[in-house]
C-alpha atoms as a PDB file:
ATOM      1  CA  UNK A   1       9.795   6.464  10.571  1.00  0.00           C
ATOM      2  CA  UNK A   2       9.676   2.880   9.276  1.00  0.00           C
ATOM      3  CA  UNK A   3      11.883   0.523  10.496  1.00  0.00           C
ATOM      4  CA  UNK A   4      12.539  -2.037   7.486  1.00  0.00           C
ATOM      5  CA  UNK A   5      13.142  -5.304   7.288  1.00  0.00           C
ATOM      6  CA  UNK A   6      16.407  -7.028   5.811  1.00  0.00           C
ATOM      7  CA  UNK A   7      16.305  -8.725   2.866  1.00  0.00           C
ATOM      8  CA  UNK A   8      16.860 -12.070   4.413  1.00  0.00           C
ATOM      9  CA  UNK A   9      14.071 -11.559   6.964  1.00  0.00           C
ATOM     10  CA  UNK A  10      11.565 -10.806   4.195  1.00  0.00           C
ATOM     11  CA  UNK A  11      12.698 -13.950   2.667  1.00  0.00           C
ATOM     12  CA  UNK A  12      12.369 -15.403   6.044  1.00  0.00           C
ATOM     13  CA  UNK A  13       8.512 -14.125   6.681  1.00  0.00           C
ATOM     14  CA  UNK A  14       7.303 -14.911   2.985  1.00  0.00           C
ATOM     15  CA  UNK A  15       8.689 -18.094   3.690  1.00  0.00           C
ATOM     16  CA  UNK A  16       6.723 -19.044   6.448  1.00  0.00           C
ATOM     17  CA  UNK A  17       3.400 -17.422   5.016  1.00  0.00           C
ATOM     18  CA  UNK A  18       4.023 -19.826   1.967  1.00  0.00           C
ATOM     19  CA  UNK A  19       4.428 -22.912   4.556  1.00  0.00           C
ATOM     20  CA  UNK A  20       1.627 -22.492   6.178  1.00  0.00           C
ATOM     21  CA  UNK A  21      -0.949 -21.151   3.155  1.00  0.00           C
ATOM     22  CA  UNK A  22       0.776 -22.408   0.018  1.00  0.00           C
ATOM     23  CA  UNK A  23      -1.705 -21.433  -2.724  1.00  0.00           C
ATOM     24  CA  UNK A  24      -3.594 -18.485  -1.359  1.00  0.00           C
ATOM     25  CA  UNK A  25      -6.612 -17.484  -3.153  1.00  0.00           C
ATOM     26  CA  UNK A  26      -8.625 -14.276  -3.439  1.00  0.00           C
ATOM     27  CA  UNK A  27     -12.131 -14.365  -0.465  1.00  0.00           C
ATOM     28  CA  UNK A  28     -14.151 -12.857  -3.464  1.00  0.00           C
ATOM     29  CA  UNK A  29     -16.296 -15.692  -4.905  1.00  0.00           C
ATOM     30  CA  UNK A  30     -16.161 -15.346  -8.480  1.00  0.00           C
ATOM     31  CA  UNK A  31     -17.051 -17.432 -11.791  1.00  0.00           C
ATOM     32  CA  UNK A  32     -15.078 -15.915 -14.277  1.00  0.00           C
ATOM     33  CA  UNK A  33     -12.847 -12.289 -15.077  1.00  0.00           C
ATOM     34  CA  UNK A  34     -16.207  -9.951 -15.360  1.00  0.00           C
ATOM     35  CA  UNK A  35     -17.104 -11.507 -12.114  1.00  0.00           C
ATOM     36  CA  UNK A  36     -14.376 -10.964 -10.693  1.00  0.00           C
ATOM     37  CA  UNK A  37     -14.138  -7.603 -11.926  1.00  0.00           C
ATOM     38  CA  UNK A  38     -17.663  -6.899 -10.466  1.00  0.00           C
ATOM     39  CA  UNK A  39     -16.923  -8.529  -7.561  1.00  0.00           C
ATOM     40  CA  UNK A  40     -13.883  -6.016  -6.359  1.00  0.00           C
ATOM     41  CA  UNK A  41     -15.487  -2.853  -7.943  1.00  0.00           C
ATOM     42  CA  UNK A  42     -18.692  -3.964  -5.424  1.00  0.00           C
ATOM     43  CA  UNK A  43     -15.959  -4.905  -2.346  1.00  0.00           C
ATOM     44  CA  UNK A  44     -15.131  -0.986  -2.119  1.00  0.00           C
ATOM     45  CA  UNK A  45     -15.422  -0.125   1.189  1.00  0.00           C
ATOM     46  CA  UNK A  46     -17.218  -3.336   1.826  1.00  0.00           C
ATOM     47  CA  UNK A  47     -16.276  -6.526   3.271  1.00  0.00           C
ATOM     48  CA  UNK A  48     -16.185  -9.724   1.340  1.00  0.00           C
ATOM     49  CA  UNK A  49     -18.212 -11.523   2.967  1.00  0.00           C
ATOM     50  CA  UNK A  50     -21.207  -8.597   2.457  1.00  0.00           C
ATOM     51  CA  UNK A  51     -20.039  -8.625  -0.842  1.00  0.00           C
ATOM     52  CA  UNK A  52     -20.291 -12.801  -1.781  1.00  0.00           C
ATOM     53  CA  UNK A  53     -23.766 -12.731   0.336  1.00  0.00           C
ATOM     54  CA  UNK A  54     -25.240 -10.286  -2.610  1.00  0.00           C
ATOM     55  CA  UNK A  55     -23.386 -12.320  -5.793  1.00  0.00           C
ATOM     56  CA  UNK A  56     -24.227 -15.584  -4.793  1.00  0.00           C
ATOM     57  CA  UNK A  57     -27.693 -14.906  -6.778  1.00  0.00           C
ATOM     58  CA  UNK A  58     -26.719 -12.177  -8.588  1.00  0.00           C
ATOM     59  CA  UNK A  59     -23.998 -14.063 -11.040  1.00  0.00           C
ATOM     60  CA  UNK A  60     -26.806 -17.204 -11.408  1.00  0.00           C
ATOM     61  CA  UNK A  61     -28.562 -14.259 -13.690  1.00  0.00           C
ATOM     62  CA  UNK A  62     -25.749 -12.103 -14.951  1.00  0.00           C
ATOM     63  CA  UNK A  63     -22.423 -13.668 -15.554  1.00  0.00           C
ATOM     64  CA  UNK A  64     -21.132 -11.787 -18.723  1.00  0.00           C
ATOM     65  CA  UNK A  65     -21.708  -8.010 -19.651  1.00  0.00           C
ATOM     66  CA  UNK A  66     -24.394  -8.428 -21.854  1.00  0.00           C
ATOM     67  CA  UNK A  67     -26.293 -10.288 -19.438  1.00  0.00           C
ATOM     68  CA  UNK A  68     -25.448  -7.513 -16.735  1.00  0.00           C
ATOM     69  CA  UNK A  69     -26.721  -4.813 -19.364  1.00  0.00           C
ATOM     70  CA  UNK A  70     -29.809  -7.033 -20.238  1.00  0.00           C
ATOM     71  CA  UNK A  71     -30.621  -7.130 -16.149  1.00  0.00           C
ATOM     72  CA  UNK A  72     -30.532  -3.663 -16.242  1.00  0.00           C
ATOM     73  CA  UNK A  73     -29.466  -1.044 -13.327  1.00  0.00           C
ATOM     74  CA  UNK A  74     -33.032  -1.169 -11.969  1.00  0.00           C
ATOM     75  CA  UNK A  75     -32.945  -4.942 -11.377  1.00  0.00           C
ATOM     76  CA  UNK A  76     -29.289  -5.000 -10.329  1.00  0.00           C
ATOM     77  CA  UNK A  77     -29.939  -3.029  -7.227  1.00  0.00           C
ATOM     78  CA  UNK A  78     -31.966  -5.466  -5.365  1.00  0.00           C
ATOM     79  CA  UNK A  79     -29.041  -7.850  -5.488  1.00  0.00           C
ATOM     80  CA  UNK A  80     -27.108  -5.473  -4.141  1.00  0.00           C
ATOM     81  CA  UNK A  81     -29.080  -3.357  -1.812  1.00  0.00           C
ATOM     82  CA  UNK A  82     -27.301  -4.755   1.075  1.00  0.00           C
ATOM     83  CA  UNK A  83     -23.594  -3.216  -0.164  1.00  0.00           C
ATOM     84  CA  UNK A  84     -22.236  -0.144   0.642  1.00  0.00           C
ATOM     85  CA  UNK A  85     -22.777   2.849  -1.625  1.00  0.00           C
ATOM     86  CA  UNK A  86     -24.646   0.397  -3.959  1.00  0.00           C
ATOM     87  CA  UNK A  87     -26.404   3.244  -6.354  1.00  0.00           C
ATOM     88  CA  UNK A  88     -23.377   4.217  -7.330  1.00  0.00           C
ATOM     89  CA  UNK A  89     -21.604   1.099  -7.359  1.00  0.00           C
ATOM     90  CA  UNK A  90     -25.050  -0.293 -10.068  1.00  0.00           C
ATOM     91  CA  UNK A  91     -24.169   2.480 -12.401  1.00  0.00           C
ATOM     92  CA  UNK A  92     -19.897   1.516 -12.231  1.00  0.00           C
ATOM     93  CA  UNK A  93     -21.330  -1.937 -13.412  1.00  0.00           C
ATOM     94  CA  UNK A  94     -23.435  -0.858 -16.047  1.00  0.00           C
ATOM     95  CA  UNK A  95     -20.932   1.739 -17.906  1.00  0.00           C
ATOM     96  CA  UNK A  96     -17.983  -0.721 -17.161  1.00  0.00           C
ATOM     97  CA  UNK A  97     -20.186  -3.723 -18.621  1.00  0.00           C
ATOM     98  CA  UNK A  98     -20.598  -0.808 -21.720  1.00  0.00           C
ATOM     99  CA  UNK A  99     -17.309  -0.526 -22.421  1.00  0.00           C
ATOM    100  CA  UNK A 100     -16.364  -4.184 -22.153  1.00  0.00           C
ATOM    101  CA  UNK A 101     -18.316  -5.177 -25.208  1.00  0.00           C
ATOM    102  CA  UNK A 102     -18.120  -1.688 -26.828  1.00  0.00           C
ATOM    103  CA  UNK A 103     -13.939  -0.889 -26.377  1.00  0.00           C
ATOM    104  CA  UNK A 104     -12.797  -5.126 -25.627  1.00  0.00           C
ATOM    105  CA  UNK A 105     -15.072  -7.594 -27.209  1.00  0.00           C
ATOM    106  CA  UNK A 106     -16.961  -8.062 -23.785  1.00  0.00           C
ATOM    107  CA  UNK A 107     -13.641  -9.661 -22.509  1.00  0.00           C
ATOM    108  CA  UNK A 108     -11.863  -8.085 -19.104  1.00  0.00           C
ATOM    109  CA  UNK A 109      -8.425  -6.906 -20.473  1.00  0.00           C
ATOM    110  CA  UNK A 110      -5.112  -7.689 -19.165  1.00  0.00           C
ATOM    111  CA  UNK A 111      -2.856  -4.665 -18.888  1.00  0.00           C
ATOM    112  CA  UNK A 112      -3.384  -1.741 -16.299  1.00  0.00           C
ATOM    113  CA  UNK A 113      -3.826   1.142 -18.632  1.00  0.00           C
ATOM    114  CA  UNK A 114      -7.017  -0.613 -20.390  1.00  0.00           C
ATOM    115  CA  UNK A 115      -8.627  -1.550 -17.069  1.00  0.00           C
ATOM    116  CA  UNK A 116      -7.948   2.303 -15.567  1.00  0.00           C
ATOM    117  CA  UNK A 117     -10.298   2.973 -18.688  1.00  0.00           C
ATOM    118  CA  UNK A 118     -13.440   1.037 -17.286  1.00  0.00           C
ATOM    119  CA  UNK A 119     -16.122   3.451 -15.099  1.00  0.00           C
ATOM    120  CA  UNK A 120     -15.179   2.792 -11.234  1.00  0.00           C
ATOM    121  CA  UNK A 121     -11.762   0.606 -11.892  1.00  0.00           C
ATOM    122  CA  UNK A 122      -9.470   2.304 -10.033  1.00  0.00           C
ATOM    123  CA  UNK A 123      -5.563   0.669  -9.311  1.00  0.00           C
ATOM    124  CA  UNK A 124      -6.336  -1.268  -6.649  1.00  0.00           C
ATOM    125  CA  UNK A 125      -8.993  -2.779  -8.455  1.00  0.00           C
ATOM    126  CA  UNK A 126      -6.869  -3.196 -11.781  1.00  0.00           C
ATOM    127  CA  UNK A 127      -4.197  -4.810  -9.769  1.00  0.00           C
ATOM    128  CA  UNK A 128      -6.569  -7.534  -8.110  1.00  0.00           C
ATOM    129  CA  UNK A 129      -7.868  -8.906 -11.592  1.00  0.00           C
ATOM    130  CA  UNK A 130      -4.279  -8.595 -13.040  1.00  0.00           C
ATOM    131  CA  UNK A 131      -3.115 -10.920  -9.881  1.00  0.00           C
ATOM    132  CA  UNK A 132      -5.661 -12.764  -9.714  1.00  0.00           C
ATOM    133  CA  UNK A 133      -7.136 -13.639 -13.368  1.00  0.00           C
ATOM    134  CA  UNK A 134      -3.503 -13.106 -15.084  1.00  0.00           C
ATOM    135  CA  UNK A 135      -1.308 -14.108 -12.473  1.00  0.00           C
ATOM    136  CA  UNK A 136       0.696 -11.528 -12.340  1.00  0.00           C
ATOM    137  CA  UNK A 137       2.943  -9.280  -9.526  1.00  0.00           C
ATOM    138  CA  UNK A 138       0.490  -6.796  -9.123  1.00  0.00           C
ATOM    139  CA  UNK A 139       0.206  -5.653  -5.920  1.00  0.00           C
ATOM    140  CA  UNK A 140      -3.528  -4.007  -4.652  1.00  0.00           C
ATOM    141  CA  UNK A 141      -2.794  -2.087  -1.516  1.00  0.00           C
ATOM    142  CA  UNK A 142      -6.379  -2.092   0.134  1.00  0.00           C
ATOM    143  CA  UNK A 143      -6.347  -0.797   4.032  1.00  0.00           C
ATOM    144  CA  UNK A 144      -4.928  -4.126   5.113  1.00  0.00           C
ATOM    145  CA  UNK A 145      -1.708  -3.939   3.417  1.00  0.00           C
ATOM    146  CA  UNK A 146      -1.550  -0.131   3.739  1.00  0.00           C
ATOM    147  CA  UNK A 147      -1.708  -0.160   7.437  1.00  0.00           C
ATOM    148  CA  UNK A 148       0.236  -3.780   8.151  1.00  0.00           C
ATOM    149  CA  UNK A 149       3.291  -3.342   5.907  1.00  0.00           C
ATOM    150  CA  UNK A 150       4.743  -0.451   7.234  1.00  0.00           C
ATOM    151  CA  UNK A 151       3.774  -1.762  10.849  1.00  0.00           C
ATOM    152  CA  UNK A 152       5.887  -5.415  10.253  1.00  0.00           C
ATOM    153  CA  UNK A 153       8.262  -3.781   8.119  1.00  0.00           C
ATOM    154  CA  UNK A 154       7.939  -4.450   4.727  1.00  0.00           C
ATOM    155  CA  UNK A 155       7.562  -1.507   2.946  1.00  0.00           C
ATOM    156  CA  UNK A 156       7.444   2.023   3.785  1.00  0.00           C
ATOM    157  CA  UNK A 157       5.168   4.904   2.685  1.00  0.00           C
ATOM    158  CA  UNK A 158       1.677   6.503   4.209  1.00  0.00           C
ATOM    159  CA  UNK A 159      -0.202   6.104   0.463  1.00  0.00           C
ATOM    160  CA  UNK A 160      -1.338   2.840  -1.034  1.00  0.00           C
ATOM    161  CA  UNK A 161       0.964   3.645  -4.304  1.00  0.00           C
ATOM    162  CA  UNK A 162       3.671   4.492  -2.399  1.00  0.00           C
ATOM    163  CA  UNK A 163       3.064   0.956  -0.333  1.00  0.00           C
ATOM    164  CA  UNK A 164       2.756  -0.724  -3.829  1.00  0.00           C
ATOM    165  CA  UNK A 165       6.338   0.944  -5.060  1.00  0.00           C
ATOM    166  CA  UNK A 166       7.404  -0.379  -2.127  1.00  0.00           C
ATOM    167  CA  UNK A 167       6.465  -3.935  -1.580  1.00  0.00           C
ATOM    168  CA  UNK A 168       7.195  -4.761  -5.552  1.00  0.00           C
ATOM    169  CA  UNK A 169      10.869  -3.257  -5.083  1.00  0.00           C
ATOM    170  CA  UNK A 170      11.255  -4.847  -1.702  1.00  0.00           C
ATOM    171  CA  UNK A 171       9.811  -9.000  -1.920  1.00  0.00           C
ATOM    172  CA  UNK A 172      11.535 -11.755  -3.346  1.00  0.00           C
ATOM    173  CA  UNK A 173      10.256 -12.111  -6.879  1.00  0.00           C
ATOM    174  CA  UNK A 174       9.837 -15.844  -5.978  1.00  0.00           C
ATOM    175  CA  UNK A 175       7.167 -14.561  -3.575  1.00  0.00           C
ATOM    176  CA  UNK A 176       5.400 -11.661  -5.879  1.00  0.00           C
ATOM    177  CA  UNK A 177       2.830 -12.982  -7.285  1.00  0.00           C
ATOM    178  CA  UNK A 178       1.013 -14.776  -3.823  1.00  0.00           C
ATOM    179  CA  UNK A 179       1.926 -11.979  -1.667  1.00  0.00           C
ATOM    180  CA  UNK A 180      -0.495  -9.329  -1.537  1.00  0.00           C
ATOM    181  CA  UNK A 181      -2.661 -12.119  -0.464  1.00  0.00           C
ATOM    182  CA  UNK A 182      -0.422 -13.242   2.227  1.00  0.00           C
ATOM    183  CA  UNK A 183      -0.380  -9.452   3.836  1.00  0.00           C
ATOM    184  CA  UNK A 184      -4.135  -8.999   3.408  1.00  0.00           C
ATOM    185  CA  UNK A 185      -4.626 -12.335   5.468  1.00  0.00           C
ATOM    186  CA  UNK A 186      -2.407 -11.733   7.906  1.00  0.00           C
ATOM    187  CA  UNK A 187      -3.819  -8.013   8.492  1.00  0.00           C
ATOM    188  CA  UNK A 188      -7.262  -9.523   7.796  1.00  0.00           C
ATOM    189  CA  UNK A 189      -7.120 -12.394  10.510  1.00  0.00           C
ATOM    190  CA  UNK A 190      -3.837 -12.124  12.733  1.00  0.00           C
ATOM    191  CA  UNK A 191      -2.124  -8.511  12.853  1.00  0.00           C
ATOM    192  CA  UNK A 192      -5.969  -7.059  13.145  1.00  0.00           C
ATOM    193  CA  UNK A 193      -6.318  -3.300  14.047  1.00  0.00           C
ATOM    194  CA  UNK A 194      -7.612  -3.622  16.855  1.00  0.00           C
ATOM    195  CA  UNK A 195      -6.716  -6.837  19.840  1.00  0.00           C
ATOM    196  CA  UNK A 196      -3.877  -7.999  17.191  1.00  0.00           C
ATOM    197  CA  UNK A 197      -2.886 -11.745  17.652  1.00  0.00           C
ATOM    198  CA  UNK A 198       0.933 -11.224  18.090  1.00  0.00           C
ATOM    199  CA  UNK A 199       0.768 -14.443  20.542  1.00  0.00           C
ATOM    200  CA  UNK A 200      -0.320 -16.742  17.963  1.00  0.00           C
ATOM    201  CA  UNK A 201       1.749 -14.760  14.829  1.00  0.00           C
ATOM    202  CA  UNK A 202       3.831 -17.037  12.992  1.00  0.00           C
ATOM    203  CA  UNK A 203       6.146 -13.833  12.266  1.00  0.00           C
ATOM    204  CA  UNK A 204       6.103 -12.440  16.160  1.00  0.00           C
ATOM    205  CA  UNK A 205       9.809 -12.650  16.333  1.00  0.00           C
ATOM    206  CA  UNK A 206      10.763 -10.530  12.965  1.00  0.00           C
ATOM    207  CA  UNK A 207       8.071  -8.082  13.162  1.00  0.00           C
ATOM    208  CA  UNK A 208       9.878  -4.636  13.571  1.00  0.00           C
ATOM    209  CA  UNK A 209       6.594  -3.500  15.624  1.00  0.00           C
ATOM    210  CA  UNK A 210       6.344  -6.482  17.851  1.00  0.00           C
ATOM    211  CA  UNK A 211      10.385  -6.424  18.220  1.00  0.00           C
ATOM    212  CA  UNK A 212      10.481  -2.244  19.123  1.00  0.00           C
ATOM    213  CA  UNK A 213       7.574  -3.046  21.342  1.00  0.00           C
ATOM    214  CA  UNK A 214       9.876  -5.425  23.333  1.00  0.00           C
END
């Protein structure tokens, strides 16, 4: 059973993410919205770091669908070889670069429903280029925020859309639209699964795990 946190002390830990990382920003490198887009559909059970290693070259050639279609799924793979189910992931890119210029005038749409429409966008994916291109309060639960919110206490559920409900009914709306990138970091570099960092957690004192621990 998860052990929430108030509403003040949510205020309290947003606050102190927000002091110490005031404009967080998406690890994905990225030079536009379909690169972007690429970029998280490729990041699927990959890290980021794999993932920016392979794009670096890879957006030099093919920034915009029809460039991606022109490279072709043959040519694609090389660049991303090094990725994680990457023969799969070639042909989300080439139907999803499809369907950009043949359903959206080749530009990455804005609302959840259209993007659920493009081959391998699933929510979490939708959510990161509403956030981050449209700057928005969409909230992608990826295994960082599924397994560190309920831990701290800020949301409760076992599924990522029941961790989404969750979070978006339970943060400060002056927090929304920064803090799925808050979580992630913190789960990413501090609260990590495995030899967590609770001594050097800026949060150590509100977490409801830390706090039952003790």
């Amino acid at each position: 059973m998860t052990t929430l946190l108030s509403f003040d002390e949510m205020h309290e830990v947003f606050q102190r993410w927000k002091k110490q990382n005031p404009s967080p920003e998406s690890e994905l490198d990225y030079v536009n919205a379909y690169t972007l887009l690429v970029a998280v559909v490729l990041s699927a059970q990959s890290t980021d770091k794999g993932v920016n290693k392979a794009t670096g070259e890879l957006f030099k050639v093919a920034d915009t669908p029809e460039k991606m279609l022109a490279l072709g799924e043959k040519k694609l793979i090389p660049y991303i070889r090094t990725i994680g189910l990457y023969k799969n992931k070639a042909k989300y890119i080439m139907g999803l670069s499809e369907k950009l210029i043949k359903d959206f005038n080749s530009e990455v749409p804005g609302d959840m429903q259209s993007l659920l429409k493009l081959p391998g966008v699933g929510r979490k994916t939708a959510n990161v280029v509403l956030n981050v291109i449209f700057h928005k309060p969409a909230m992608p639960v990826d295994t960082h925020l599924l397994r560190v919110s309920p831990k701290i206490g800020l949301a409760e559920g076992t599924t990522p859309e029941q961790i989404e409900k969750s979070l978006l009914a339970r943060i400060p709306e002056e927090f929304l639209v920064n803090a799925h990138h808050w979580i992630l970091l913190h789960g990413r570099y501090v609260c990590t699964a495995k030899n967590p960092l609770c001594d050097k957690c800026i949060i150590n004192d509100i977490c409801k795990h830390n706090n039952m621990e003790n």
